[in-house]
C-alpha atoms as a PDB file:
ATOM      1  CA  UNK A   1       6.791   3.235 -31.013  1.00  0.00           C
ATOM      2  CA  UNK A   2       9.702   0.494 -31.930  1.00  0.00           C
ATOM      3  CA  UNK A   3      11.173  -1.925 -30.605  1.00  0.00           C
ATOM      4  CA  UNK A   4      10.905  -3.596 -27.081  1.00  0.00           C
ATOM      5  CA  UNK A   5       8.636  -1.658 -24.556  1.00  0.00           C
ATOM      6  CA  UNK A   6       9.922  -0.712 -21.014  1.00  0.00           C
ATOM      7  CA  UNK A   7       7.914  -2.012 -18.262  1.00  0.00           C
ATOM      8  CA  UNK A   8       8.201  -0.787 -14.822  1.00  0.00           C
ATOM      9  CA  UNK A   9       9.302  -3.622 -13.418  1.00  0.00           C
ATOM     10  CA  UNK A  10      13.063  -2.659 -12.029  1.00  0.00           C
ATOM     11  CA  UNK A  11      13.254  -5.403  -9.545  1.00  0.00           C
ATOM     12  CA  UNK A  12      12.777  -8.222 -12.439  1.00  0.00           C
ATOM     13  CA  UNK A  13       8.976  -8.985 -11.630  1.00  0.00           C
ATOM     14  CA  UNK A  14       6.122  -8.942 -15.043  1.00  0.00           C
ATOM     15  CA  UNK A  15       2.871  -9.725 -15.567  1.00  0.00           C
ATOM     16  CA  UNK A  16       3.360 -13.431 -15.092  1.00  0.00           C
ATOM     17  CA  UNK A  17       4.989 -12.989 -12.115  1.00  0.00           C
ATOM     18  CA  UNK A  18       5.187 -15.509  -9.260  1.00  0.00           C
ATOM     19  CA  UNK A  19       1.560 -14.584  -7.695  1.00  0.00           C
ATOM     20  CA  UNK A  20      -0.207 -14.199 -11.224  1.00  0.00           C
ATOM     21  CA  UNK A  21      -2.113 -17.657 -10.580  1.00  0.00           C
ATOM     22  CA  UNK A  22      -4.064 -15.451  -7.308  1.00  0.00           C
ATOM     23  CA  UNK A  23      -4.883 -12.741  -9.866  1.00  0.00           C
ATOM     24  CA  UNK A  24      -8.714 -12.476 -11.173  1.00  0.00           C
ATOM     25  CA  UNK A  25      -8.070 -13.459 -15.050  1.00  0.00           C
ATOM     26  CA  UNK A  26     -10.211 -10.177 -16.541  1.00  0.00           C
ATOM     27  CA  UNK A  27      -8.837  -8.041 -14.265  1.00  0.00           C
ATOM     28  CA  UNK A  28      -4.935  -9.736 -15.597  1.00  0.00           C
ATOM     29  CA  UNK A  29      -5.880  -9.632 -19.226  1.00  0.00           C
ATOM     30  CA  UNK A  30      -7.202  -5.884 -18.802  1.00  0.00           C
ATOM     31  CA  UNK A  31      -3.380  -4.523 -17.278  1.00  0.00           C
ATOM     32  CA  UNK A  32      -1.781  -6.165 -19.987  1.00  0.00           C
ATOM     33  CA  UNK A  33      -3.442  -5.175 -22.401  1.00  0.00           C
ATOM     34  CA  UNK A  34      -2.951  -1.589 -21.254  1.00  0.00           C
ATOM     35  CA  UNK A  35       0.771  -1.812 -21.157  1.00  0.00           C
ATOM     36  CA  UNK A  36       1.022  -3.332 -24.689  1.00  0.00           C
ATOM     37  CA  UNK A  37      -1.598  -1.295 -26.551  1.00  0.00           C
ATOM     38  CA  UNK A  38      -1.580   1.926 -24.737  1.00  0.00           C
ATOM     39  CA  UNK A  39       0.685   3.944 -25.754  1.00  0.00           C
ATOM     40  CA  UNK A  40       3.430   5.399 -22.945  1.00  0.00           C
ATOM     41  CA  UNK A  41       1.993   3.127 -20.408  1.00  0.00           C
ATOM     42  CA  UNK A  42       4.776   0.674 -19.010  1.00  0.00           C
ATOM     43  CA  UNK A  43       3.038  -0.397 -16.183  1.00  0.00           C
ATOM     44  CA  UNK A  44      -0.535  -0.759 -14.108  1.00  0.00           C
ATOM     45  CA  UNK A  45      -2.016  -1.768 -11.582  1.00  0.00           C
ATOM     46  CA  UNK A  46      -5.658  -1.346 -10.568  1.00  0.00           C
ATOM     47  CA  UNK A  47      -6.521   0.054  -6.536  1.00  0.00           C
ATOM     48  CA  UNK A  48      -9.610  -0.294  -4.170  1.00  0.00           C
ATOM     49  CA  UNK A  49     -10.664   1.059  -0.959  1.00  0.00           C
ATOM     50  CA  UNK A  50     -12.545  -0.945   1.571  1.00  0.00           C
ATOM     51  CA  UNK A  51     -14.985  -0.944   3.618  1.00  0.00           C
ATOM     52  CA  UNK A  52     -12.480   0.275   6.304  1.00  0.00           C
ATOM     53  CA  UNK A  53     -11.400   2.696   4.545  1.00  0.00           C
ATOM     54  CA  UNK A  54      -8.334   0.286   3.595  1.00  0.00           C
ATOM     55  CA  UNK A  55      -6.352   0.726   0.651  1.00  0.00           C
ATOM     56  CA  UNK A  56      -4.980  -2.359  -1.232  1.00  0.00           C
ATOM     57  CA  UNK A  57      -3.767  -3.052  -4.943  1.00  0.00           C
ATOM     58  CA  UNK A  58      -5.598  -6.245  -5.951  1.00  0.00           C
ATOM     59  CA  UNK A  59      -3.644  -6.330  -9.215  1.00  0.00           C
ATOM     60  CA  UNK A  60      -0.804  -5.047 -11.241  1.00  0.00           C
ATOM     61  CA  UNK A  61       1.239  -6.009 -13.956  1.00  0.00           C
ATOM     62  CA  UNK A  62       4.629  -5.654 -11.787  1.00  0.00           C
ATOM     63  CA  UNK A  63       5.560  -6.094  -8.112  1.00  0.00           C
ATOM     64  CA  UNK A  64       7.283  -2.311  -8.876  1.00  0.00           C
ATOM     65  CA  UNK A  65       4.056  -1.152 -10.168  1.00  0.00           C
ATOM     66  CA  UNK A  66       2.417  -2.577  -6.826  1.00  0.00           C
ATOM     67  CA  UNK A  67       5.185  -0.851  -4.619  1.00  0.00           C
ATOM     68  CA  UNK A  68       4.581   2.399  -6.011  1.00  0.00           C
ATOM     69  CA  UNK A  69       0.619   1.848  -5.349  1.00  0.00           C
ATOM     70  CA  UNK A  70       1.691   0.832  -1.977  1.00  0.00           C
ATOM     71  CA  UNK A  71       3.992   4.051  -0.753  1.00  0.00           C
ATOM     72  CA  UNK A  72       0.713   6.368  -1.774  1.00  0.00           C
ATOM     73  CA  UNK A  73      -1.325   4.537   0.660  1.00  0.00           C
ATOM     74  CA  UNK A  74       1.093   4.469   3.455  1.00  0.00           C
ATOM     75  CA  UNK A  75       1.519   8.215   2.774  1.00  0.00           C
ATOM     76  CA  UNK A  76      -2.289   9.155   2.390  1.00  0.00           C
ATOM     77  CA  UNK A  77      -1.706  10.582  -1.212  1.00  0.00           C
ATOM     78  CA  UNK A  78      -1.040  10.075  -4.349  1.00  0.00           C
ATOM     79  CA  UNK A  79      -2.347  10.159  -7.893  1.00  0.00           C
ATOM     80  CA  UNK A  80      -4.675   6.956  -7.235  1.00  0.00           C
ATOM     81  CA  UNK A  81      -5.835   7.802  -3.899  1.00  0.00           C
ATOM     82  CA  UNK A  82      -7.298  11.388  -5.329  1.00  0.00           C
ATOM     83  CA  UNK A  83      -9.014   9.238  -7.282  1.00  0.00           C
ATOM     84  CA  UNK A  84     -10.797   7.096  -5.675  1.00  0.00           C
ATOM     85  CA  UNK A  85     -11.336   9.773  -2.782  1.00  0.00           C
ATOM     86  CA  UNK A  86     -12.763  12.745  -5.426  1.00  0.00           C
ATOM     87  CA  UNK A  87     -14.185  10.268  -8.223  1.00  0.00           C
ATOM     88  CA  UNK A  88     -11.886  12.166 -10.834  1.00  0.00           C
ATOM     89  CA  UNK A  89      -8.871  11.359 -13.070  1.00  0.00           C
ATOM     90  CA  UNK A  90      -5.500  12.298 -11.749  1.00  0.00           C
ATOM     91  CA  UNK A  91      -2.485  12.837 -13.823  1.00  0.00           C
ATOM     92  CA  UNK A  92       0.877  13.937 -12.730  1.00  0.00           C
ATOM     93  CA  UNK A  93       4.008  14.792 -14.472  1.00  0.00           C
ATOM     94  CA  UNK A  94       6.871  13.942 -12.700  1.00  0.00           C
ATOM     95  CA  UNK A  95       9.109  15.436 -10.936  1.00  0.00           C
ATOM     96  CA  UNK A  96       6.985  17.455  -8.762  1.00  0.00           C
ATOM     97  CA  UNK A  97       6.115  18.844  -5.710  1.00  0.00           C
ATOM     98  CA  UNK A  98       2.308  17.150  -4.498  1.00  0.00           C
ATOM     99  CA  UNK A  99       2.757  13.806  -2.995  1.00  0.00           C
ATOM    100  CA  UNK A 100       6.540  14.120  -2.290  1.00  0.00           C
ATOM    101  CA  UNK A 101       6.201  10.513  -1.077  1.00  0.00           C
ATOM    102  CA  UNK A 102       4.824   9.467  -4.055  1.00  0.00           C
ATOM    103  CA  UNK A 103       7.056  11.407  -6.359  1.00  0.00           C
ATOM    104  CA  UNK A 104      10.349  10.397  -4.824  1.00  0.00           C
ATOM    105  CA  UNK A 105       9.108   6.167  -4.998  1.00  0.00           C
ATOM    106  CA  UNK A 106       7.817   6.551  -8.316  1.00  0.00           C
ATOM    107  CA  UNK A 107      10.787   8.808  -9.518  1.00  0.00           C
ATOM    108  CA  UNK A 108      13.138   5.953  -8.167  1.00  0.00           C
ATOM    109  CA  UNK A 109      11.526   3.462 -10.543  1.00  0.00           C
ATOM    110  CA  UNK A 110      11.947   5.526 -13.952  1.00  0.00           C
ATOM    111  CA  UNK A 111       8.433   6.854 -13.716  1.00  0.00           C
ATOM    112  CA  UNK A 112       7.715   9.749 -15.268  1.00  0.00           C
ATOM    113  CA  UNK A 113       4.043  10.292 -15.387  1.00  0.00           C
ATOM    114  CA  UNK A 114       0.748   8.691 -13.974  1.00  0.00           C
ATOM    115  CA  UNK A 115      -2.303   8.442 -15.114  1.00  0.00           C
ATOM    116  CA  UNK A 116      -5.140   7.577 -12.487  1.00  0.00           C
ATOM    117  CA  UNK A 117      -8.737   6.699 -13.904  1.00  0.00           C
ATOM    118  CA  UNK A 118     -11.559   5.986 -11.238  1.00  0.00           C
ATOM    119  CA  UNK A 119     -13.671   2.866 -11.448  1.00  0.00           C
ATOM    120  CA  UNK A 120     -17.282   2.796 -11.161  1.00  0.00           C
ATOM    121  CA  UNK A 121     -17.470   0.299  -8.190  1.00  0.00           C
ATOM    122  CA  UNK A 122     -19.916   0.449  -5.566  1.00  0.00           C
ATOM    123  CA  UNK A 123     -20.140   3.057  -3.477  1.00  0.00           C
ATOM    124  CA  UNK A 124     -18.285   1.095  -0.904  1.00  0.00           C
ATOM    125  CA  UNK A 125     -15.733  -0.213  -2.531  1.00  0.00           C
ATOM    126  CA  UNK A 126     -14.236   2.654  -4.865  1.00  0.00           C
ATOM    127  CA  UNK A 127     -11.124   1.956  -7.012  1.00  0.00           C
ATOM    128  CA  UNK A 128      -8.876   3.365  -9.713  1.00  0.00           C
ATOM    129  CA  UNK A 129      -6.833   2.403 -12.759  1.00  0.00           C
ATOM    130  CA  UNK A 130      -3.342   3.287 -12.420  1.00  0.00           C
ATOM    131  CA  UNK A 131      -1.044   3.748 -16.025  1.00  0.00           C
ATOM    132  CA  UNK A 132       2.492   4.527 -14.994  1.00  0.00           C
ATOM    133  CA  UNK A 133       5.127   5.930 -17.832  1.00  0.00           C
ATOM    134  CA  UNK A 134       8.129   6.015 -18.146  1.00  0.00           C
ATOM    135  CA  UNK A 135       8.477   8.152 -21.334  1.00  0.00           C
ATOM    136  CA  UNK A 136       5.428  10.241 -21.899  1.00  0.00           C
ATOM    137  CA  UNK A 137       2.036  11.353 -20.643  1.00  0.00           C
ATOM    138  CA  UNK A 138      -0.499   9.026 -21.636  1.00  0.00           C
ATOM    139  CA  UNK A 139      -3.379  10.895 -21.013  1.00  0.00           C
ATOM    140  CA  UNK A 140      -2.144  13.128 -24.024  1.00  0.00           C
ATOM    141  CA  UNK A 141      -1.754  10.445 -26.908  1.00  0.00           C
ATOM    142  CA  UNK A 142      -4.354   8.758 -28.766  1.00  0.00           C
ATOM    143  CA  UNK A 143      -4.885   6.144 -26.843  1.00  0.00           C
ATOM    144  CA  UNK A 144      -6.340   8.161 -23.998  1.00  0.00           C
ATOM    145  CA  UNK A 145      -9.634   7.100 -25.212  1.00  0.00           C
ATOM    146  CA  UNK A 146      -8.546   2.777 -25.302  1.00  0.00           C
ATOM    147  CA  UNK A 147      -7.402   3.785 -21.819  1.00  0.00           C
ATOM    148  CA  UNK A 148     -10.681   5.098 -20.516  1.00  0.00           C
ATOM    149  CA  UNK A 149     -12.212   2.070 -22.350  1.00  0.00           C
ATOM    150  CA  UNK A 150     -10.268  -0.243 -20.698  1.00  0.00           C
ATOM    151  CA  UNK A 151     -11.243   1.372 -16.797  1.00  0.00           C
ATOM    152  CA  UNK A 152     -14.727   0.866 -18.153  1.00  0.00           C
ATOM    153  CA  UNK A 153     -13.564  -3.020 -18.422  1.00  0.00           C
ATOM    154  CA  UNK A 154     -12.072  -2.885 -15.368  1.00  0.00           C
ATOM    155  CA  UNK A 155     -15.384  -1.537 -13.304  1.00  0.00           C
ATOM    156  CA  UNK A 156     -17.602  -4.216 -15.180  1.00  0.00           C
ATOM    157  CA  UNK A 157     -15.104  -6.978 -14.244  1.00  0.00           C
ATOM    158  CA  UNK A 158     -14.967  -5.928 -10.461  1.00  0.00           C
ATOM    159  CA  UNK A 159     -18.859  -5.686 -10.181  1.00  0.00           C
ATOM    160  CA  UNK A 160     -19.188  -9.018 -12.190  1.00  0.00           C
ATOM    161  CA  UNK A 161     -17.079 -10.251  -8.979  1.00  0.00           C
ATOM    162  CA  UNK A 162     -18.718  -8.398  -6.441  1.00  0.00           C
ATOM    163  CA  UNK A 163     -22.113 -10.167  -7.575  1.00  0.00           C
ATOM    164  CA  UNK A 164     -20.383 -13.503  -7.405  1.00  0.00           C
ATOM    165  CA  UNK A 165     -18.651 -13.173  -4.048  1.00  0.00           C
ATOM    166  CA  UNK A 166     -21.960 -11.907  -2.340  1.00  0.00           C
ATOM    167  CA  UNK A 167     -23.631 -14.968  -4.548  1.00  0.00           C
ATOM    168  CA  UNK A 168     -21.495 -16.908  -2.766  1.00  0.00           C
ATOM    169  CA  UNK A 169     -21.732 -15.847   0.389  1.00  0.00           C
ATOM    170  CA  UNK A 170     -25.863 -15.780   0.142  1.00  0.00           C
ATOM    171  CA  UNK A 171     -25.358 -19.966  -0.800  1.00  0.00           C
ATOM    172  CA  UNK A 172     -23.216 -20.416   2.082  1.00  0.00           C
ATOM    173  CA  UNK A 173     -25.638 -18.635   4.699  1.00  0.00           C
ATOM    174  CA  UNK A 174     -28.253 -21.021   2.937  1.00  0.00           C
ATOM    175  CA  UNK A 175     -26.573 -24.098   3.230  1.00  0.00           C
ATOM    176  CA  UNK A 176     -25.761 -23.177   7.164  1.00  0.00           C
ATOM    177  CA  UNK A 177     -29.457 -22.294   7.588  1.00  0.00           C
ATOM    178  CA  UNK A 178     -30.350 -25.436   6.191  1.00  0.00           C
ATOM    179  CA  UNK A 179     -27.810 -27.861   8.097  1.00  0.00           C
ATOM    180  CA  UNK A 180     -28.751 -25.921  10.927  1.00  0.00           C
ATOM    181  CA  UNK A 181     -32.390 -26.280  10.898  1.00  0.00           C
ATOM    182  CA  UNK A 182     -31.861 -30.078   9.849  1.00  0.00           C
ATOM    183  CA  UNK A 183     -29.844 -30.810  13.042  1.00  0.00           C
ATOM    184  CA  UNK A 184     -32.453 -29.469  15.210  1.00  0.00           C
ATOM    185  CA  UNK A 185     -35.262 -31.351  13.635  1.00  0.00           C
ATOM    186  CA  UNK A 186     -33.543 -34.675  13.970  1.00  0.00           C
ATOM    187  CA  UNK A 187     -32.557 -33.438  17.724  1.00  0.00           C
ATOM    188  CA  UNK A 188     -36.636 -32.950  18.537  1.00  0.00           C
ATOM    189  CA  UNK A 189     -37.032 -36.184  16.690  1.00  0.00           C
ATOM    190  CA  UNK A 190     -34.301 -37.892  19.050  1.00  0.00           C
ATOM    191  CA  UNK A 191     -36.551 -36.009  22.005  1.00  0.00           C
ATOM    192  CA  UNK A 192     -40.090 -36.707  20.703  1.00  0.00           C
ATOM    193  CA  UNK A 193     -38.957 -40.443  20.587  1.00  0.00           C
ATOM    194  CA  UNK A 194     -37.336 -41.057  24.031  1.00  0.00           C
ATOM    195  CA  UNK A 195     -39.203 -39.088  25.892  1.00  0.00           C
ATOM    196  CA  UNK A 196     -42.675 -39.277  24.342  1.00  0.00           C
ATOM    197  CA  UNK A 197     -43.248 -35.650  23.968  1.00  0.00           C
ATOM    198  CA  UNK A 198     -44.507 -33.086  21.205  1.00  0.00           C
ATOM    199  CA  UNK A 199     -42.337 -31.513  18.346  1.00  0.00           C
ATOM    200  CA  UNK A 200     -43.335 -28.108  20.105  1.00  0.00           C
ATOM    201  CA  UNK A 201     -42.092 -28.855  23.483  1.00  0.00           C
ATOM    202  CA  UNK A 202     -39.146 -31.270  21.899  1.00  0.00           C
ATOM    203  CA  UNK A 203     -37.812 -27.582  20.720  1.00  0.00           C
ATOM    204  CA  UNK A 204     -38.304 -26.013  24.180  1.00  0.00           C
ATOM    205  CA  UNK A 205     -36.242 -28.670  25.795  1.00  0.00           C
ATOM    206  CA  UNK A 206     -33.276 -27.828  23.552  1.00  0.00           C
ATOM    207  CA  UNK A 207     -34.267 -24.086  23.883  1.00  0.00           C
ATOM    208  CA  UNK A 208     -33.953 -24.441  27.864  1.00  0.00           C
ATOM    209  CA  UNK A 209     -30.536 -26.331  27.325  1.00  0.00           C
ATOM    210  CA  UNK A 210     -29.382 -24.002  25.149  1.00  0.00           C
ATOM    211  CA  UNK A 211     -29.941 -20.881  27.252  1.00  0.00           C
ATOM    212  CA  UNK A 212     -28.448 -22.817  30.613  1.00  0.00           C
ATOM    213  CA  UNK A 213     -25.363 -23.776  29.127  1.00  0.00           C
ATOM    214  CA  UNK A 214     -24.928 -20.804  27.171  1.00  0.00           C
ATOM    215  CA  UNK A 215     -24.482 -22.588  23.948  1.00  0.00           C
ATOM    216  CA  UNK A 216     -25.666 -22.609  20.268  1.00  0.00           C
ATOM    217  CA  UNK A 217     -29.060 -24.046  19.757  1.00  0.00           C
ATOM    218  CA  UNK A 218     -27.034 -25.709  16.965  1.00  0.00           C
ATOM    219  CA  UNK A 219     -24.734 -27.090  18.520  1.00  0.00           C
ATOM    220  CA  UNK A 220     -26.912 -28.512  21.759  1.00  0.00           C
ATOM    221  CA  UNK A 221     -28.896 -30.395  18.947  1.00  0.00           C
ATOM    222  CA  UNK A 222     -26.000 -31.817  17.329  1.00  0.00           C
ATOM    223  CA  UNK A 223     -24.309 -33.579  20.657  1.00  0.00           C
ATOM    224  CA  UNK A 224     -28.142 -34.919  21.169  1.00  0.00           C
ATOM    225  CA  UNK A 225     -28.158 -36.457  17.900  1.00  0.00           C
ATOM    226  CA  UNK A 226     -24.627 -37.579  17.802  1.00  0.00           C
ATOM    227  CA  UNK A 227     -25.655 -39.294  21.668  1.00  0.00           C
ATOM    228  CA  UNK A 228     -28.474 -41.377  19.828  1.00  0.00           C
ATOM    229  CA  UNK A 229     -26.716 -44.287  19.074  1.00  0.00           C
ATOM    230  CA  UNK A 230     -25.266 -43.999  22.910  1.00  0.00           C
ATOM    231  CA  UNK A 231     -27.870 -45.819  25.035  1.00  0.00           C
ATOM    232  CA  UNK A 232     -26.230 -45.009  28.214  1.00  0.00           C
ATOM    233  CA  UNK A 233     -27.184 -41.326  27.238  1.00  0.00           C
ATOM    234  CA  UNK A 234     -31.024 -40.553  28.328  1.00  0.00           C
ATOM    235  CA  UNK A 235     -31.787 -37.299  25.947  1.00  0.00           C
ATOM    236  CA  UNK A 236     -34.229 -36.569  29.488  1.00  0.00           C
ATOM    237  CA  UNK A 237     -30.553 -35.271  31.187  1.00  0.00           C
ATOM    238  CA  UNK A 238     -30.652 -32.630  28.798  1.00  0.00           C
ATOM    239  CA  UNK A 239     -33.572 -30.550  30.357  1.00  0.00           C
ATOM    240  CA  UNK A 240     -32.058 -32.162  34.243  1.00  0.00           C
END
């Protein structure tokens, strides 16, 4: 194909569009490379569904590919929902008659076909690749097969993420376990000090203040230890 290639982008927006610096780089570098090496395919966007059974486009080369993404979710159907719901690839020829939603949006924007590839996510989180064209039907030309390569791409790059984010999350609930259980031990420290009493019953003193004020054990531990320095504070009023 010569010359300049379309993109569906009607209302001015591209790939490095205002909110590109949000966008997960693979994930970027994957959509554009499918609307500058695929043949047909003038713009993409990739889909998930969450836990809540939420639909969201997390990226897309242009905000009209993300608007199109968006009236399919509002209206429970389109190419990329059937995919993610059945786990098979979807293509439509537009104008037509399923998803009149759908049709009309993506009609509005020049779009003639759509090509909807599912992504192996995990089970929860399910997703498709979405090719939009505004001249042919993708899934017939020879780059069908970079296509399916390049949904391959996109379900290693989401799992990649998936692993860091609950990474991530794993170190966090560490580091609060740990900060945690450090507070407390410098609280029964504060306790065994003052009041001359056993590490074991040091903890049942801020367990029995904890349960009477209806509080965090955390957080009864901390305002003993933050008191220390406070001599008109006797850690004994804490188990009054």
């Amino acid at each position: 194909m010569s010359g300049p290639r379309p993109e569906v982008a009607s209302d001015g927006a591209s790939p490095s569009g205002p909110d590109r610096e949000h966008r997960p780089g693979a994930l970027s570098l994957i959509l554009s490379v499918a609307v500058t090496a695929v043949p047909d395919v003038h713009g993409a966007s990739v889909s998930l569904r969450g836990r809540g059974a939420e639909y969201a486009t997390i990226e897309a080369s242009s905000s009209a590919a993300r608007k199109i993404d968006e009236v399919q979710y509002r209206d429970g159907g389109g190419p990329c929902v059937a995919a993610i719901e059945t786990g098979a690839e979807q293509t439509l020829a537009l104008p037509s008659g399923m998803w009149s939603a759908f049709s009309e949006a993506a009609g509005a924007a020049g779009i003639c076909s759509v090509w909807s590839l599912p992504l192996a996510t995990r089970p929860e989180a399910p997703g498709s690749l979405n090719l939009y064209s505004m001249t042919g039907e993708p899934w017939r030309d020879r780059g069908a097969q970079t296509a399916r390569l390049l949904a391959l791409m996109a379900s290693a790059a989401l799992g990649s993420a998936e692993e860091l984010a609950d990474a991530r999350e794993s170190n966090a609930n560490l580091r609060e376990a740990l900060q945690t259980r450090t507070v407390i031990g410098q609280a029964q420290g504060v306790l065994m000090s003052r009041q001359g009493v056993p590490g074991e019953e040091a903890f049942d003193i801020l367990r029995r203040a904890s349960q009477r004020s209806n509080r965090k054990l955390r957080d009864v531990a901390a305002e003993i230890v933050a008191g220390f320095d406070r001599p008109q504070e006797d850690p004994r009023d804490v188990d009054a």
